[in-house]
Protein backbone atom coordinates (compact mmCIF):
# COMPACT_ATOMS: atom_id res chain seq x y z
CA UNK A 1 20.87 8.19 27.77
CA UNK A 2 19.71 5.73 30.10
CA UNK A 3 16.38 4.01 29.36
CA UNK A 4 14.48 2.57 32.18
CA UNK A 5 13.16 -0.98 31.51
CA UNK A 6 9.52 0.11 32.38
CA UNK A 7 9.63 3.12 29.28
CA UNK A 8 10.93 -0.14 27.18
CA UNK A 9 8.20 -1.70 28.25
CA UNK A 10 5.16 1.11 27.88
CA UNK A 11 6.94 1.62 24.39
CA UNK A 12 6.25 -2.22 23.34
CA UNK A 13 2.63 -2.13 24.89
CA UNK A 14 1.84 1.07 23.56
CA UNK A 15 2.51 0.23 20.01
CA UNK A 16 0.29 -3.82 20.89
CA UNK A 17 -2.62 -1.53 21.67
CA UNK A 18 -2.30 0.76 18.97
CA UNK A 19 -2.11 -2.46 16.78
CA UNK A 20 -4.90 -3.94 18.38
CA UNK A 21 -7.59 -0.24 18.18
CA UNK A 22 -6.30 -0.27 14.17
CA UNK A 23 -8.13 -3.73 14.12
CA UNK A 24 -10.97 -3.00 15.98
CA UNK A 25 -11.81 -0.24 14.79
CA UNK A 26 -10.45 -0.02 10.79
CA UNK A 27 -10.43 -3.55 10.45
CA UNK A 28 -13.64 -4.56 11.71
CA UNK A 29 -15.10 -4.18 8.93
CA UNK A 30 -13.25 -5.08 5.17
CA UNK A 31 -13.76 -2.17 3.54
CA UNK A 32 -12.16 0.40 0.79
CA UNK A 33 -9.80 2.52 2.87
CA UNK A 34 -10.30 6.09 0.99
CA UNK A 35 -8.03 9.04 1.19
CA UNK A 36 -9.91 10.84 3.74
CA UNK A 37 -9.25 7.95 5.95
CA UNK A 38 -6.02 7.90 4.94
CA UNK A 39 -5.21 11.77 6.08
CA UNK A 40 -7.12 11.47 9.32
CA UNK A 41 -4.61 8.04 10.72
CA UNK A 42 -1.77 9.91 8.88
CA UNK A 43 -2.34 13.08 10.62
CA UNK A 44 -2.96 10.83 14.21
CA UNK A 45 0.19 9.23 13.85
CA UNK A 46 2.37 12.29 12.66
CA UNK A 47 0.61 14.14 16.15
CA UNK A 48 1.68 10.87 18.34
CA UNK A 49 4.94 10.88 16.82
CA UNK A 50 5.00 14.92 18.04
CA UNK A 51 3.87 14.31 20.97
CA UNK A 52 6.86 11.67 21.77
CA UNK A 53 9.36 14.05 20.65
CA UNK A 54 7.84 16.17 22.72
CA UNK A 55 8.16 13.63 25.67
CA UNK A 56 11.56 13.12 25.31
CA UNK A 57 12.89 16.98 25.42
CA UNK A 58 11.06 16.76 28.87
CA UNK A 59 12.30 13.68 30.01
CA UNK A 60 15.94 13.43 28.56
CA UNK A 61 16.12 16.50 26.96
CA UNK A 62 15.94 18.51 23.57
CA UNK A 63 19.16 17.22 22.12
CA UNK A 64 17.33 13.43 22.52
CA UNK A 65 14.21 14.97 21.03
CA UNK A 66 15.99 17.10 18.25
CA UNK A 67 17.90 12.94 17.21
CA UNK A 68 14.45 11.15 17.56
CA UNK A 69 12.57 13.83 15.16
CA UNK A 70 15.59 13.76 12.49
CA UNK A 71 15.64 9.78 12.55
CA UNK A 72 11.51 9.48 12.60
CA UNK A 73 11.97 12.23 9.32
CA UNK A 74 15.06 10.43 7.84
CA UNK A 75 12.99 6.75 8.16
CA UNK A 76 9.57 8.15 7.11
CA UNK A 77 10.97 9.30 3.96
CA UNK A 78 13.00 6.66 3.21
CA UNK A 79 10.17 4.12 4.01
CA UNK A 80 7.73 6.16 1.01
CA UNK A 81 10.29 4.20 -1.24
CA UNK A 82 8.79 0.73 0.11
CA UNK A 83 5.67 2.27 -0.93
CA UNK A 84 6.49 1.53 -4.43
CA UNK A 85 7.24 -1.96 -4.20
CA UNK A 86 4.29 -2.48 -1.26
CA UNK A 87 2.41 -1.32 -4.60
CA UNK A 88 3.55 -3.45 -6.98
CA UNK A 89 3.70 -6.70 -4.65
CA UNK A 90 -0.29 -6.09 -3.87
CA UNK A 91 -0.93 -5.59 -7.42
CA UNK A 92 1.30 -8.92 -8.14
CA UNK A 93 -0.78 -10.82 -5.52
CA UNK A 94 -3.86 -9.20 -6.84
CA UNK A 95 -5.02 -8.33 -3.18
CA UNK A 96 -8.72 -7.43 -2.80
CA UNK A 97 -9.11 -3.54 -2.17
CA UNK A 98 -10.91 -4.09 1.13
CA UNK A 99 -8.13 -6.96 2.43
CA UNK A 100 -5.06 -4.26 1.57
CA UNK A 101 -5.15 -2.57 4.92
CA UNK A 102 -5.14 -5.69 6.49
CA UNK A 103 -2.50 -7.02 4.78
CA UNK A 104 -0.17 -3.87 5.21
CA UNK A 105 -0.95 -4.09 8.62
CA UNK A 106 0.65 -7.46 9.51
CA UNK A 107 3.07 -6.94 6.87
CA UNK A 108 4.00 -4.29 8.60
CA UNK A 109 4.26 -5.40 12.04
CA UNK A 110 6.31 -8.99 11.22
CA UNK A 111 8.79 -5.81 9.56
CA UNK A 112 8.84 -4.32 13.05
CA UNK A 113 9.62 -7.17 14.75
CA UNK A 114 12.77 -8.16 12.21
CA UNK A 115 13.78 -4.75 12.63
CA UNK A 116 13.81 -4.62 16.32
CA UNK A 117 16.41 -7.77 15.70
CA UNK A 118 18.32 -5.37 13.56
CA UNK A 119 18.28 -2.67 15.79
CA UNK A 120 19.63 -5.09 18.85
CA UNK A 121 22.12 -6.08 16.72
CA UNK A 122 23.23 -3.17 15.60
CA UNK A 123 23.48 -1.27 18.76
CA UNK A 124 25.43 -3.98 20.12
CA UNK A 125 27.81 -3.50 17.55
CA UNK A 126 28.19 0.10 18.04
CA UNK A 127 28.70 -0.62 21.57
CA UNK A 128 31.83 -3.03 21.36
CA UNK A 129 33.33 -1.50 17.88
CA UNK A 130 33.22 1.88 17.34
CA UNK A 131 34.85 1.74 13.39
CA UNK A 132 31.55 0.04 12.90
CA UNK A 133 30.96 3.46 11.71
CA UNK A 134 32.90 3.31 8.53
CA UNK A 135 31.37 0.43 7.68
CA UNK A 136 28.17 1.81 7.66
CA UNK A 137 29.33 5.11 6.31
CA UNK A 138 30.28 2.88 3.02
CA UNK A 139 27.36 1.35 2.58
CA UNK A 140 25.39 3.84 2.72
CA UNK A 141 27.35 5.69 -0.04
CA UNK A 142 26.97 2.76 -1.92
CA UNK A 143 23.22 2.53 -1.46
CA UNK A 144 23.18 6.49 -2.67
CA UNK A 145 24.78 5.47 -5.69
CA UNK A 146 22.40 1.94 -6.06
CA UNK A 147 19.24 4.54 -5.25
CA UNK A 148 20.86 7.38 -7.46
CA UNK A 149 20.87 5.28 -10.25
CA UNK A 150 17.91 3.41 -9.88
CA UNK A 151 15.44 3.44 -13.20
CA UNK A 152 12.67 1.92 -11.59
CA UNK A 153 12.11 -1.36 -12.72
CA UNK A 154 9.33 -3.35 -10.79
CA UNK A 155 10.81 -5.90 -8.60
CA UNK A 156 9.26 -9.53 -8.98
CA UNK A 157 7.47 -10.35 -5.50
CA UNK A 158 8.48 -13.95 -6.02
CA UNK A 159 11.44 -13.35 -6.29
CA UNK A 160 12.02 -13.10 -2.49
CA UNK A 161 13.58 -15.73 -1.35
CA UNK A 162 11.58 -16.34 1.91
CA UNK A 163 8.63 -16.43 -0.25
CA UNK A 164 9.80 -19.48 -2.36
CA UNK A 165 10.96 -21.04 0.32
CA UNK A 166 7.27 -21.64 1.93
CA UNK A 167 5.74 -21.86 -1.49
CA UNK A 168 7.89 -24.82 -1.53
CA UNK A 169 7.08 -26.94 1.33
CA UNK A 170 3.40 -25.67 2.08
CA UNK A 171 0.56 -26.45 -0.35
CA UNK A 172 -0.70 -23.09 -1.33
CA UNK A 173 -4.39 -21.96 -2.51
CA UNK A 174 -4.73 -20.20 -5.84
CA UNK A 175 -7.75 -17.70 -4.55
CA UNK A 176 -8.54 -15.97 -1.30
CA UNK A 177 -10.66 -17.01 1.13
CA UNK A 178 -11.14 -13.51 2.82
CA UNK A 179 -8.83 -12.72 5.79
CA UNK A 180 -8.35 -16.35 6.22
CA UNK A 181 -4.09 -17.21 6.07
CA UNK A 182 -4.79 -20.96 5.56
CA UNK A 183 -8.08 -22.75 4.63
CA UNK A 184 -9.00 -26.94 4.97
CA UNK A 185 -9.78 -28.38 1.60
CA UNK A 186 -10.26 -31.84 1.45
CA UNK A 187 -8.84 -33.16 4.57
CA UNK A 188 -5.27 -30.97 3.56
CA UNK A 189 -4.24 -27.54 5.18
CA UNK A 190 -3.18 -25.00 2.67
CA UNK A 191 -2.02 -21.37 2.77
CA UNK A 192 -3.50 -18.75 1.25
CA UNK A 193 -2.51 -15.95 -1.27
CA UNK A 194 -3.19 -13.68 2.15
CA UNK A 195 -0.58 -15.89 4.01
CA UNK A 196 1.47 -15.34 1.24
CA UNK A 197 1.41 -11.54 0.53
CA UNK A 198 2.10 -10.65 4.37
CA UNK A 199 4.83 -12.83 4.15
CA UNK A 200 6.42 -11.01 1.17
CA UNK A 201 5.46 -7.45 2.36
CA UNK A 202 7.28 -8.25 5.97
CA UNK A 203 10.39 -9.88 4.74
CA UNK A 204 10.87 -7.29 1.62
CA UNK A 205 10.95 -4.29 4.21
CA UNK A 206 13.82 -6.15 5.82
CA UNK A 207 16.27 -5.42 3.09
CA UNK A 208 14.63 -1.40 3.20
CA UNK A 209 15.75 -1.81 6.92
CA UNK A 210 19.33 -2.93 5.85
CA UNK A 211 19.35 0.78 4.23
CA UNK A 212 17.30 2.79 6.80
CA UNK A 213 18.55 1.44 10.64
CA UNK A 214 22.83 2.01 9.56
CA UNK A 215 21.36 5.92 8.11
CA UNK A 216 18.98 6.34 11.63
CA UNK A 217 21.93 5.02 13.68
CA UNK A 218 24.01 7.36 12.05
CA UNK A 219 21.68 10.60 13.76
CA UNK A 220 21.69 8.78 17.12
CA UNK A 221 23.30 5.85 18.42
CA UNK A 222 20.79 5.16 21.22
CA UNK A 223 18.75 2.04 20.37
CA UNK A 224 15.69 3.31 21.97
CA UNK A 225 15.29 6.24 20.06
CA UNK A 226 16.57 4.28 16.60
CA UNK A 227 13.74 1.54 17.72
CA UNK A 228 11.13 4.60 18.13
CA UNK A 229 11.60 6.08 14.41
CA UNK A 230 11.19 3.09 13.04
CA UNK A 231 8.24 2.22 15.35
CA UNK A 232 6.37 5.37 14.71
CA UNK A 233 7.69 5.88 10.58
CA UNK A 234 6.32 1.77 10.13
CA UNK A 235 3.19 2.58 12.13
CA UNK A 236 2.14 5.03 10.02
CA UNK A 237 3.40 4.01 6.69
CA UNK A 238 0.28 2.01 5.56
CA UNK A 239 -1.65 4.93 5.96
CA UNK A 240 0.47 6.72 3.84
CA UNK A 241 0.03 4.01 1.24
CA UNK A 242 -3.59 4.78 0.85
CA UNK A 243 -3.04 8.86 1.00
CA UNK A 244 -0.60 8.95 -1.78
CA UNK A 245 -1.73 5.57 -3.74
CA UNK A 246 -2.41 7.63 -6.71
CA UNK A 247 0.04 10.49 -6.15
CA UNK A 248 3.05 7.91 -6.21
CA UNK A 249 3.84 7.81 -9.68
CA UNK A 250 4.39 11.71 -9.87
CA UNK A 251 7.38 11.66 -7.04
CA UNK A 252 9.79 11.49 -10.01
CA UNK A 253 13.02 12.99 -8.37
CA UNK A 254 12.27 11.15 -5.04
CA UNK A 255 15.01 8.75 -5.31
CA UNK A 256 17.61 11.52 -6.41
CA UNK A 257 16.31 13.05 -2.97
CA UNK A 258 16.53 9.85 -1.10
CA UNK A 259 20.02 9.51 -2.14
CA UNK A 260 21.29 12.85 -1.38
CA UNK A 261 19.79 12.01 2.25
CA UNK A 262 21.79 9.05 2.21
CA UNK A 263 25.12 10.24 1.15
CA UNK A 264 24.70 13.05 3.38
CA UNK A 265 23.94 10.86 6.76
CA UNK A 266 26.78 7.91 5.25
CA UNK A 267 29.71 11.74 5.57
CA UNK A 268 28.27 11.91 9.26
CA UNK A 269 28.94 8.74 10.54
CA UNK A 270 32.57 8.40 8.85
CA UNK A 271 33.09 12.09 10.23
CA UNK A 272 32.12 10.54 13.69
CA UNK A 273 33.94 7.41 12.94
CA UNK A 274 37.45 9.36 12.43
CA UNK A 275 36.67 11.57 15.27
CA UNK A 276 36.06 8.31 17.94
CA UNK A 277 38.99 6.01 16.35
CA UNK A 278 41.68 8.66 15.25
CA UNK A 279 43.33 11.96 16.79
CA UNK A 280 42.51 13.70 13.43
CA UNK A 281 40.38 16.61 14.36
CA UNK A 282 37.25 16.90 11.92
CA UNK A 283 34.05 19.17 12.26
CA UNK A 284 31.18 17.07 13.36
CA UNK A 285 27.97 17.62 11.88
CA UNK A 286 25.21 18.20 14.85
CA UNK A 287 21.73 17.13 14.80
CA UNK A 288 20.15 20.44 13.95
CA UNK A 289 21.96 20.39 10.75
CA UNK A 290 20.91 17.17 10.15
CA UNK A 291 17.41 18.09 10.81
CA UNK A 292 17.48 21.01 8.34
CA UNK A 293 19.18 19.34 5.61
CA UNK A 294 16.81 16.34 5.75
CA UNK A 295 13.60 18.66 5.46
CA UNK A 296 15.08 21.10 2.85
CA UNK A 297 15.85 17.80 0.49
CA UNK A 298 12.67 16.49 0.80
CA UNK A 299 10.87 20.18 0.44
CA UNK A 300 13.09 20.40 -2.73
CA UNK A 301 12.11 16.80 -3.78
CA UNK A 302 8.37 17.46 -3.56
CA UNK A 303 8.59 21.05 -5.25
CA UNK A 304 10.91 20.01 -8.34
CA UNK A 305 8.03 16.58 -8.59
CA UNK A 306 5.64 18.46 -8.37
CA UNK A 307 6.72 21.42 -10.95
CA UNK A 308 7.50 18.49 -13.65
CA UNK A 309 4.81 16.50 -13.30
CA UNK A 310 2.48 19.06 -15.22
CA UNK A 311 4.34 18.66 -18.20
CA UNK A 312 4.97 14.90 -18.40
């Protein structure tokens, strides 16, 4: 798969001035972002995100479409864990309710832009050392298990270490000052909580990424199309926020489902890995079985939260 450097380049612009309309037009105005908000911007991006796999079968083909839908699917449900903490980090911060899109928002794109790093990385990696695979292949096992096993405990948002290190050496505010990131008080420049809460919302999703680009890159090794799903599952992750704000809590099996995902994508890239590296001849799984197995976990996920839920 050969991508041209000017589809690179629509790609980046495309998602600046879908950035910049979310401002001007959401963010205009502070307000209380309500569900029906919510499903309208989740149901735009989901249709973009359509439409782009629908691009791609054109351009490069369905096999290129068929890996860009499985790793937008395998990313978007993996990011609805970062929902969680997003959750408790905003409640931590105690982030006004008409500042919390805002603050997802640029959270969201300083993830983007650390992920893209990742991604580079990464493919570069894949590029000069094909056993990379295994390596990836064993942590994400190991993740399973970490996710399998997870009870839930809230994380502490200082605890990032990014975080403490600018709480450190920049004088901080104790209370907002509306969108503002930094304020003058008395002759002295000082960050706000704002400042602070992007901060810890952009650099948290980087250890999510550490757990979602190895499972995307095992679906597709192309960059491009790893640097899509995560472009198009971040975009429209904030949104999702809102939509299921109050559902979270009832998405009790969701990290046994997450897990499963994992495991399952972690036997496909050491499958690939002993197929590129070895003579050993082992089945390889193809996309459209990744596809299908991804949607029937999470349709189980949902239906077996949803059943329980009632009764708890």
């Amino acid at each position: 798969m050969i991508v041209p450097l000017w589809m690179w380049a629509t790609t980046v612009i495309g998602l600046v001035g879908i950035i910049t309309i979310d401002l001007l037009i959401v963010d205009r105005r502070p307000h209380h972002f309500s569900s029906t908000d919510a499903a309208r911007w989740v149901s735009f991006y989901i249709l973009l995100a359509v439409l782009f796999a629908i691009f791609l079968g054109f351009y490069f083909g369905w096999s290129y479409a068929g890996q860009f839908t499985a790793g937008y699917l395998t990313e978007y449900s993996l990011s609805v864990d970062n929902l969680f903490v997003f959750l408790i980090i905003m409640t931590a911060f105690a982030v006004p309710d008409q500042h919390q899109h805002r603050v997802l928002l640029v959270g969201i794109v300083i993830a983007l832009i650390l992920r893209a790093i990742l991604i580079l990385v990464g493919a570069e990696l894949i590029a000069r050392f094909t056993g990379i695979f295994f390596l990836f292949g064993a942590f994400l096992f190991y993740t399973a298990y970490k996710v399998w096993t997870d009870k839930g405990g809230d994380p502490d948002p200082q605890g990032n270490g990014f975080v403490r290190f600018v709480g450190r050496r920049f004088p901080t505010t104790p209370e907002y000052h509306g969108t503002a990131l930094s304020v003058n008080i008395a002759g002295q420049r000082m960050l706000t909580p704002m400042a602070m809460v992007m901060i810890a919302i952009g650099t948290t999703d980087l250890l999510f990424a550490l757990d979602s680009i190895p499972a995307v890159f095992g679906i597709t090794s192309e960059a491009y199309l790893v640097f899509a799903a995560n472009a198009f599952a971040l975009m429209g992750l904030r949104q999702l926020f809102f939509l299921l704000k109050g559902f979270l809590g009832k998405l009790h099996y969701l990290n046994k489902g997450l897990a499963v995902i994992l495991a399952f994508i972690g036997v496909k890239l050491v499958l690939e890995a002993i197929h590129a590296t070895t003579s050993l001849q082992v089945p390889l799984i193809p996309v459209w079985l990744s596809l299908m197995f991804i949607v029937a976990v999470l349709a189980v996920t949902i239906i077996a939260s949803l059943r329980t839920a009632p009764r708890d």
